[in-house]
C-alpha atoms as a PDB file:
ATOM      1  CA  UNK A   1     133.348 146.770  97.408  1.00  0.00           C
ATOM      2  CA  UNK A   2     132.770 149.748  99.806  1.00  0.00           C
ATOM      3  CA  UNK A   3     131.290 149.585 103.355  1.00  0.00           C
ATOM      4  CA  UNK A   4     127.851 148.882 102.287  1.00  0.00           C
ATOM      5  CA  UNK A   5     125.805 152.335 103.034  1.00  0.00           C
ATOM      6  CA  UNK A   6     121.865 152.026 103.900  1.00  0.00           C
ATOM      7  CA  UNK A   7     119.489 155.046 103.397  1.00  0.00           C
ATOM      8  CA  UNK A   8     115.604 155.010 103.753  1.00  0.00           C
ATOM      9  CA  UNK A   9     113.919 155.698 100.627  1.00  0.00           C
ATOM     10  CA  UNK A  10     110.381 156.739 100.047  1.00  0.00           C
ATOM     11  CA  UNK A  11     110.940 157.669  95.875  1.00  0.00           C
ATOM     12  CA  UNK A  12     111.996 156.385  93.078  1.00  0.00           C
ATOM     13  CA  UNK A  13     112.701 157.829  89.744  1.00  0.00           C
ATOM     14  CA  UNK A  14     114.585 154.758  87.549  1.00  0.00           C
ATOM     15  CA  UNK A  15     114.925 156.188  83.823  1.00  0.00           C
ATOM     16  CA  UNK A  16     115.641 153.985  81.012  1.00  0.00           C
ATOM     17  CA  UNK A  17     117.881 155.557  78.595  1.00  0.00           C
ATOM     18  CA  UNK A  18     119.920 154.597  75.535  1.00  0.00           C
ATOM     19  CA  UNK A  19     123.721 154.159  75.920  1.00  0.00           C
ATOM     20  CA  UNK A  20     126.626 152.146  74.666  1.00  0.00           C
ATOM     21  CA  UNK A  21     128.648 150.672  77.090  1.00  0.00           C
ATOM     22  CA  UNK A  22     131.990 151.355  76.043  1.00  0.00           C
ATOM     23  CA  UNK A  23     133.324 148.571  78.417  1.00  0.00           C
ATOM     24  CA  UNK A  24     131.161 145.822  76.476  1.00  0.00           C
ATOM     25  CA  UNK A  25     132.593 147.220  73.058  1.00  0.00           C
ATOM     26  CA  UNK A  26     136.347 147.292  73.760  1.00  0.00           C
ATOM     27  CA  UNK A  27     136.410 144.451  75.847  1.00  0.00           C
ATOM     28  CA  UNK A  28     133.930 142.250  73.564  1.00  0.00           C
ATOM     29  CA  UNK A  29     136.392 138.916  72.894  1.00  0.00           C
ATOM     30  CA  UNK A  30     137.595 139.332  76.183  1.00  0.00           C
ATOM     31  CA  UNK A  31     133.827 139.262  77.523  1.00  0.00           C
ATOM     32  CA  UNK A  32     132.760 136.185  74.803  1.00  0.00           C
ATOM     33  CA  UNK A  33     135.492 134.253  75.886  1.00  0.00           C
ATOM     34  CA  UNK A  34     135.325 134.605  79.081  1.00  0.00           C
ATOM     35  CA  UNK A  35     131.043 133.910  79.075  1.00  0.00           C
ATOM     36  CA  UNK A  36     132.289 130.878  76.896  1.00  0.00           C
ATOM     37  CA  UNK A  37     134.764 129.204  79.577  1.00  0.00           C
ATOM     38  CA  UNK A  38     131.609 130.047  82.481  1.00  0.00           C
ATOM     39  CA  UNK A  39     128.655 128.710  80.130  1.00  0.00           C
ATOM     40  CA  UNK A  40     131.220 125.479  79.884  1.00  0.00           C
ATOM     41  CA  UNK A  41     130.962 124.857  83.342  1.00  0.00           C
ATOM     42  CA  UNK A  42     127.266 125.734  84.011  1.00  0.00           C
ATOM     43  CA  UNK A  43     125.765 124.978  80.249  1.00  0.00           C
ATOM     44  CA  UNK A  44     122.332 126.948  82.320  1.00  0.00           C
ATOM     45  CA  UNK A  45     123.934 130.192  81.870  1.00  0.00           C
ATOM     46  CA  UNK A  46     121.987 132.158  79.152  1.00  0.00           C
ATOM     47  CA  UNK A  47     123.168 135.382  77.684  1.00  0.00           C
ATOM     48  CA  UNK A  48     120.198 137.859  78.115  1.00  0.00           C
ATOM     49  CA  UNK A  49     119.449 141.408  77.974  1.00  0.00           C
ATOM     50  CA  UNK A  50     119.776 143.181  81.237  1.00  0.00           C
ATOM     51  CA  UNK A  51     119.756 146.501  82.367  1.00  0.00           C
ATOM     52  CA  UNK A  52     122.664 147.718  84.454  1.00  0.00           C
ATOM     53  CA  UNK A  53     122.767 151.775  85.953  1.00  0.00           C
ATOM     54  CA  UNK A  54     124.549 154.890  85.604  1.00  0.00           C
ATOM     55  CA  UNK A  55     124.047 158.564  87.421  1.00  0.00           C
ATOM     56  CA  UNK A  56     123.266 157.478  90.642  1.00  0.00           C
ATOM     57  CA  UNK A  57     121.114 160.309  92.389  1.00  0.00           C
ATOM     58  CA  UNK A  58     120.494 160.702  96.261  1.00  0.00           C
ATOM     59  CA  UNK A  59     118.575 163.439  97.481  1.00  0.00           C
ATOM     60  CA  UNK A  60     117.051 162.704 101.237  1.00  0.00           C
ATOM     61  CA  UNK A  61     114.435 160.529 100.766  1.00  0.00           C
ATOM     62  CA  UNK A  62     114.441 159.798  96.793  1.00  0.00           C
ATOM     63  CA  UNK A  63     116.655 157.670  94.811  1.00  0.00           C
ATOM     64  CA  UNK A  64     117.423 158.040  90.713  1.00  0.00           C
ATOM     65  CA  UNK A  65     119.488 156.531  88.552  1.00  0.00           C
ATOM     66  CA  UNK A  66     119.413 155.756  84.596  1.00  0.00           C
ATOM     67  CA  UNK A  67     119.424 152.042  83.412  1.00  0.00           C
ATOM     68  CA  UNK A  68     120.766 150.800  80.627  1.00  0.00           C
ATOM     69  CA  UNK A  69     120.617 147.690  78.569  1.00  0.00           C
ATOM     70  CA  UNK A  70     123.300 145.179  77.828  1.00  0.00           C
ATOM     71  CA  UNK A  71     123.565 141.817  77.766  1.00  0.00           C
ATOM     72  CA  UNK A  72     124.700 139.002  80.410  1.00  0.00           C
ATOM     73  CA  UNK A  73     128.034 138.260  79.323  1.00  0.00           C
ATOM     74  CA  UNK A  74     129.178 141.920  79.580  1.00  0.00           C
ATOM     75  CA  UNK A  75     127.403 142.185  83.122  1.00  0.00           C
ATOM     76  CA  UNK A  76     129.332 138.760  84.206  1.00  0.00           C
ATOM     77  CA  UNK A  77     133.004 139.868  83.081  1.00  0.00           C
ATOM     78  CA  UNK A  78     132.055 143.165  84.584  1.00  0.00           C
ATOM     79  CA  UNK A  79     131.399 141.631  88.069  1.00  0.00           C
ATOM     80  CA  UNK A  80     133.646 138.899  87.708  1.00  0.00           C
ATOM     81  CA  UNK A  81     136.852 141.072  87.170  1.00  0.00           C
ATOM     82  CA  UNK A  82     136.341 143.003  89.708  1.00  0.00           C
ATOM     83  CA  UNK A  83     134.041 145.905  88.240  1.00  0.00           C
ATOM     84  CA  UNK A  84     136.558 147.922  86.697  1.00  0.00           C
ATOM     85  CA  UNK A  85     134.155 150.602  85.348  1.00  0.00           C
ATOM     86  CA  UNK A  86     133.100 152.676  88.288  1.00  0.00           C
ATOM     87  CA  UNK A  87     130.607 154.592  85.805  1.00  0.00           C
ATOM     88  CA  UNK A  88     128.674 151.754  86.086  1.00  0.00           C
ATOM     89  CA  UNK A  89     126.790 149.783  88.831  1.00  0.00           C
ATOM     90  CA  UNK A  90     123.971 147.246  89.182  1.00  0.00           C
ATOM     91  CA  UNK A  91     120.695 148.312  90.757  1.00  0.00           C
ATOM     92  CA  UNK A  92     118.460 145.359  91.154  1.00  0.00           C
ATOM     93  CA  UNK A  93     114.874 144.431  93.337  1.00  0.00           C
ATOM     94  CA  UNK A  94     115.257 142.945  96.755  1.00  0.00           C
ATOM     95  CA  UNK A  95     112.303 141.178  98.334  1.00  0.00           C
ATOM     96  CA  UNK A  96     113.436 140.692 101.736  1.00  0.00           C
ATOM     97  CA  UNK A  97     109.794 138.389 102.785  1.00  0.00           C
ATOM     98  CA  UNK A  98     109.671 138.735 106.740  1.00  0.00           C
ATOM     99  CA  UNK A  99     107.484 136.208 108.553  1.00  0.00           C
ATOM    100  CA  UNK A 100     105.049 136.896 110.983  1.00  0.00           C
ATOM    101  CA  UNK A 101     107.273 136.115 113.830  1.00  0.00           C
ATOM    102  CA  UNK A 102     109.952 138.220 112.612  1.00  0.00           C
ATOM    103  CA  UNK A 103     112.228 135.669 111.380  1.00  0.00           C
ATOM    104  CA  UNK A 104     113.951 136.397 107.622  1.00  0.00           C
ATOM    105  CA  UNK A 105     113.981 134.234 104.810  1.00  0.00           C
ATOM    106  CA  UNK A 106     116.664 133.977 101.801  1.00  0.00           C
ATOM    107  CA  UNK A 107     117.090 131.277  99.214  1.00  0.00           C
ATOM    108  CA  UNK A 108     120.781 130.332  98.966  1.00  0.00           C
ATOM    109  CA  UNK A 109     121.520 129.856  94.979  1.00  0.00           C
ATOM    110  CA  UNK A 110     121.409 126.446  93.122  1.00  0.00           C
ATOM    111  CA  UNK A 111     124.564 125.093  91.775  1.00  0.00           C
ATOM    112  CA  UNK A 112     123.604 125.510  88.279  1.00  0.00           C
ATOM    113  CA  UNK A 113     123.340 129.612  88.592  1.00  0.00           C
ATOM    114  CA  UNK A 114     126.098 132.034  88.221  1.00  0.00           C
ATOM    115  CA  UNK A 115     125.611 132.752  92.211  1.00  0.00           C
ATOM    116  CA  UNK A 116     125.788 129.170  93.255  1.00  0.00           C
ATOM    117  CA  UNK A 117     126.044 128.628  97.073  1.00  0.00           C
ATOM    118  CA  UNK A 118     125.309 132.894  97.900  1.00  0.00           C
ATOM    119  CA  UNK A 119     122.299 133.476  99.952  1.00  0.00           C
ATOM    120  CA  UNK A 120     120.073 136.124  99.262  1.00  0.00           C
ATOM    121  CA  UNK A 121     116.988 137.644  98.966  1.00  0.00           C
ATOM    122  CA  UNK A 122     114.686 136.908  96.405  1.00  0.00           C
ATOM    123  CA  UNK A 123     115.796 139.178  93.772  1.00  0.00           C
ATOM    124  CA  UNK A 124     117.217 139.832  89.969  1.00  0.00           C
ATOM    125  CA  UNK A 125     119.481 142.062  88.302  1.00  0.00           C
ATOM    126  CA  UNK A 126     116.400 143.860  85.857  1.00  0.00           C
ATOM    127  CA  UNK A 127     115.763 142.881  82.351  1.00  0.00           C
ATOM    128  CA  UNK A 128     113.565 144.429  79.219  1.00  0.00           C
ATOM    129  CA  UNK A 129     110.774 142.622  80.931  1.00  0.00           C
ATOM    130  CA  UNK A 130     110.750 145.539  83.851  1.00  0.00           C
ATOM    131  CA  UNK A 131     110.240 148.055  81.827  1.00  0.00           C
ATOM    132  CA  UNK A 132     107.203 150.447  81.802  1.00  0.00           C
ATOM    133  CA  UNK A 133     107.386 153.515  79.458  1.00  0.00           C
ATOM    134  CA  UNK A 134     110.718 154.233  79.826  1.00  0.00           C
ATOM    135  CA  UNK A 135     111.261 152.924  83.285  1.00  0.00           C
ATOM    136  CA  UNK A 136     112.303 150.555  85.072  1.00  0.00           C
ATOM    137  CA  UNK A 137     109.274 148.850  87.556  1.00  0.00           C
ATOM    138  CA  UNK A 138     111.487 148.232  90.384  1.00  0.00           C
ATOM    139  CA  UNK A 139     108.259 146.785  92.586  1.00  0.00           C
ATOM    140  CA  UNK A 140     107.214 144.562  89.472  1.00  0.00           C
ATOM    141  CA  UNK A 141     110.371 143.484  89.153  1.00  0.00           C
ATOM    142  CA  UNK A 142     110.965 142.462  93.035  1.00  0.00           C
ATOM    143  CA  UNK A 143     107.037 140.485  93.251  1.00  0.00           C
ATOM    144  CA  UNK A 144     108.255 138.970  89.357  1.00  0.00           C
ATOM    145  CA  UNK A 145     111.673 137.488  91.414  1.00  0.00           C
ATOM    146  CA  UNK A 146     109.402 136.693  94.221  1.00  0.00           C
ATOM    147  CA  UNK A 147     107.172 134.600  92.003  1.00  0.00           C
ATOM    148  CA  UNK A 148     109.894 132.871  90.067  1.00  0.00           C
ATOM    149  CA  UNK A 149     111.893 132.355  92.660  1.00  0.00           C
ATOM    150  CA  UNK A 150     109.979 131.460  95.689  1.00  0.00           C
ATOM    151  CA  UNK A 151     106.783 130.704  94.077  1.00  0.00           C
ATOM    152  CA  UNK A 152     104.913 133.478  96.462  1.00  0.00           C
ATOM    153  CA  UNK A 153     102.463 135.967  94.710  1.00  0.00           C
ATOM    154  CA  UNK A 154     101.562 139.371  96.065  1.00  0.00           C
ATOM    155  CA  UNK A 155      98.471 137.681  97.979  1.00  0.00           C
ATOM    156  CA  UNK A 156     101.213 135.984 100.043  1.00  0.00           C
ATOM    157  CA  UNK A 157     102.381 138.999 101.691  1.00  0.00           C
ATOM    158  CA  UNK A 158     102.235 143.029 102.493  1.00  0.00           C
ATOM    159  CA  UNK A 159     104.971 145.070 100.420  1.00  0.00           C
ATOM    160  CA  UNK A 160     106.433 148.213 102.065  1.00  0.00           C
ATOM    161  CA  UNK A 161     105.311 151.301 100.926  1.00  0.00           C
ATOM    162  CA  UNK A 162     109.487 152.416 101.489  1.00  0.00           C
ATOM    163  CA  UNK A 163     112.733 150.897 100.411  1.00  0.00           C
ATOM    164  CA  UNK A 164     116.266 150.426 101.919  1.00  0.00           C
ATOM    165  CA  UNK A 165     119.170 151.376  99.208  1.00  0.00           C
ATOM    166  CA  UNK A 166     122.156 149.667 100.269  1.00  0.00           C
ATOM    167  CA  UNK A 167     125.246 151.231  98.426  1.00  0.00           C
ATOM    168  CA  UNK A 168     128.502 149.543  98.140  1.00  0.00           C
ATOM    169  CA  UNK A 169     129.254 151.400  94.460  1.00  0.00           C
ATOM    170  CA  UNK A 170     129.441 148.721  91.954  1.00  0.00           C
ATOM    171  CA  UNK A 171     125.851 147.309  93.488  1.00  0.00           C
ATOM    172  CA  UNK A 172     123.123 149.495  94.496  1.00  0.00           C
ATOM    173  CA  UNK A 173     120.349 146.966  96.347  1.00  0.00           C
ATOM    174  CA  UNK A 174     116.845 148.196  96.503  1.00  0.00           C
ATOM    175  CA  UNK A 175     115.373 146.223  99.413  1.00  0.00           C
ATOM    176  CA  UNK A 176     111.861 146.219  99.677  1.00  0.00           C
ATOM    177  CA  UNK A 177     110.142 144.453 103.391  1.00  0.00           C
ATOM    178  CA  UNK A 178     107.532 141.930 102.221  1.00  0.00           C
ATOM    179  CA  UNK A 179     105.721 141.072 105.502  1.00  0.00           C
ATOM    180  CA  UNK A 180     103.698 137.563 105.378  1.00  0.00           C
ATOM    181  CA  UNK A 181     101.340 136.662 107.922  1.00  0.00           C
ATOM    182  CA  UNK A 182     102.654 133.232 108.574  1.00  0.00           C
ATOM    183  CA  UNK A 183     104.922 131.864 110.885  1.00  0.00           C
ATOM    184  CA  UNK A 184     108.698 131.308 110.077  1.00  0.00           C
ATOM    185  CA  UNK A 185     108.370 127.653 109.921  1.00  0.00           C
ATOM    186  CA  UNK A 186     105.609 127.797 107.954  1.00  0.00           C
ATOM    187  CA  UNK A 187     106.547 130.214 105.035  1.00  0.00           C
ATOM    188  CA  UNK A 188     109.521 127.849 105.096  1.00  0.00           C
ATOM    189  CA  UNK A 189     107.547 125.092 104.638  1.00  0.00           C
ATOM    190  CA  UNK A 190     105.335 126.879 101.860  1.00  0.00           C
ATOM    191  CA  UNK A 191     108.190 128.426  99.807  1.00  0.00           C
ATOM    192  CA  UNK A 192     110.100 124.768  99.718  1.00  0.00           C
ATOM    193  CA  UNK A 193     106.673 122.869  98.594  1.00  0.00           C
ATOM    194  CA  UNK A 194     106.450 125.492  96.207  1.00  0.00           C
ATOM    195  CA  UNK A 195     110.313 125.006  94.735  1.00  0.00           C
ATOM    196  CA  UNK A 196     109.603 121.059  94.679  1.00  0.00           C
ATOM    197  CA  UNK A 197     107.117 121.994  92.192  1.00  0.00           C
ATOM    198  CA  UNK A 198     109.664 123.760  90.007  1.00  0.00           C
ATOM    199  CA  UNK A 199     111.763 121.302  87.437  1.00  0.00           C
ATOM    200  CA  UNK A 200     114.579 123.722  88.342  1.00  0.00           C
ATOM    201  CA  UNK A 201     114.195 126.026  90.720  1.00  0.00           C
ATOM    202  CA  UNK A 202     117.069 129.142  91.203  1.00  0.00           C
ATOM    203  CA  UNK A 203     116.653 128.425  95.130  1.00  0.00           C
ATOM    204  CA  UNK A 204     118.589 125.113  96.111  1.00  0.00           C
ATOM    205  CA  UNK A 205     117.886 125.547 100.187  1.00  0.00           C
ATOM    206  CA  UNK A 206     115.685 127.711 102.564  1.00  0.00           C
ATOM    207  CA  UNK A 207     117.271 129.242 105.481  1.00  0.00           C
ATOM    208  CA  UNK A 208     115.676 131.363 108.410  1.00  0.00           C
ATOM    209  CA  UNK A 209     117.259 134.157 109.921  1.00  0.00           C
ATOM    210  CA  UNK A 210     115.765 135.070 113.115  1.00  0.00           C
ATOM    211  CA  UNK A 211     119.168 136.490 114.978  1.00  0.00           C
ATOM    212  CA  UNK A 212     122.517 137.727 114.529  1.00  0.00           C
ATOM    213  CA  UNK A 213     123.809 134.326 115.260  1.00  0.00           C
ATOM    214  CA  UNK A 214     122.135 133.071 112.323  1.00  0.00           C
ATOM    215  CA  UNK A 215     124.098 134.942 109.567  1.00  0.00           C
ATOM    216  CA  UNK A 216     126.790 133.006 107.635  1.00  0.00           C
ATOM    217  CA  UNK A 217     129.645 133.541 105.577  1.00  0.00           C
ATOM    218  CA  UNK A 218     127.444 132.722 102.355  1.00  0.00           C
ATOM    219  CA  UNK A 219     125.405 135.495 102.709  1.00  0.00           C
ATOM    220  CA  UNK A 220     127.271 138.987 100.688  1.00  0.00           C
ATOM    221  CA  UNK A 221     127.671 142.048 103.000  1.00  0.00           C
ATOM    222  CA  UNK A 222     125.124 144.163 101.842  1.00  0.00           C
ATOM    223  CA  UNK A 223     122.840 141.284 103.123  1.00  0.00           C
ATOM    224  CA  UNK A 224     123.967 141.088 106.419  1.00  0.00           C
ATOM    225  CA  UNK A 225     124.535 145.093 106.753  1.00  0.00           C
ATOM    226  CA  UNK A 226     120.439 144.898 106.218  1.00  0.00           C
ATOM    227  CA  UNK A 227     119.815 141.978 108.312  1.00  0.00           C
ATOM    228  CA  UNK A 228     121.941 143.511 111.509  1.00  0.00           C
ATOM    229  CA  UNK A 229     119.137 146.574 111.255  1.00  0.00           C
ATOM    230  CA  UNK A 230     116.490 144.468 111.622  1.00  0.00           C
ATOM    231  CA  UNK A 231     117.580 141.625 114.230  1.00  0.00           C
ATOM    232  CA  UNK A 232     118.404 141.201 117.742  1.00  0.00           C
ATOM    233  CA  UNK A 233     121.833 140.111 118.885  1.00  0.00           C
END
């Protein structure tokens, strides 16, 4: 991936539009046999319709792109092989949920997902179910993640008007601030009674992130690229 790149957006214009990927058609037993040998060793792993991007668009403030849908086990090979079509990239939600005393919190991945042991934001690559006449709802789609993932609704928290893109070309990350009102410790608390509650919950762990210092090795660059703009040394 390339240096991640961070703009300030206040816009969004994310078109749905019909395309085959030719990747996912001339690759396709590649793809099925390589989803095959992953859904092996995580039998979890469900082959879904998602919606990937194309035509990415910067113009100061505003951000567009066109989505497309495909399914999982295209996306997977895609990412796991190193992204080999540049055409395409992946432009999911970020909720990056900031607690009252300014300390971050991610989820680091259960073993049984595809991302096991990253830590991130709450967040999802989108699917059919963001789609609003012919776009994609990016905001839906983050407080949707939010919900599933950290069991926090929008009464939990303020949403930014404004978004952070971070660009690294195959992944374009729309961050999104969600400022709570409670205290690190406690939104930690609340999330992880909330995920005990969950048969099988996507987050395995909780961590807060109140410095530099704190960052790990788990967590991708375009996370910590965000996180160093918001947090002391």
């Amino acid at each position: 991936m390339e240096a991640p790149r961070i703009r300030r957006i206040t816009a969004l214009d994310l078109a749905v539009k019909p395309w085959d990927w030719p990747f996912a058609h001339e690759r396709r037993a590649e793809i099925d046999a390589h989803f095959a040998a992953r859904q092996r060793a995580k039998p979890e792993l469900w082959n879904g319709r998602v919606l990937l991007a194309r035509n990415p668009r910067f113009a100061e403030t505003h951000f567009a792109a066109d989505y497309f849908e495909t399914d999982f086990a295209s996306f997977l090979a895609w990412r796991d092989w190193g992204f080999p079509d540049k055409e395409v990239f992946n432009c999911p939600g970020m909720g990056a949920l900031r607690a009252s005393d300014g300390a971050i919190l991610l989820g680091e991945m259960g073993g049984h997902t595809a991302n096991a042991g990253r830590v991130y934001f709450a967040a999802g690559t989108p699917d059919l179910n963001d789609v609003r006449d012919g776009r994609v709802d990016i905001s839906g789609s983050v407080a949707r993640e939010t919900e599933e993932e950290m069991g926090l609704t929008a009464a939990d928290y303020r949403a930014s008007p404004d978004w952070h893109s971070i660009d690294t070309g195959p992944l374009v990350a729309l961050v999104r601030m969600l400022q709570s009102d409670l205290s690190g410790e406690a939104l930690r608390a609340k999330v992880e009674a909330n995920l005990a509650r969950q048969s099988q919950p996507e987050f395995a762990a909780i961590h807060l992130v109140r410095r530099r210092g704190d960052m790990t090795e788990a967590m991708p660059r375009f996370v910590t690229a965000w996180l160093e703009m918001q947090l002391p040394d």
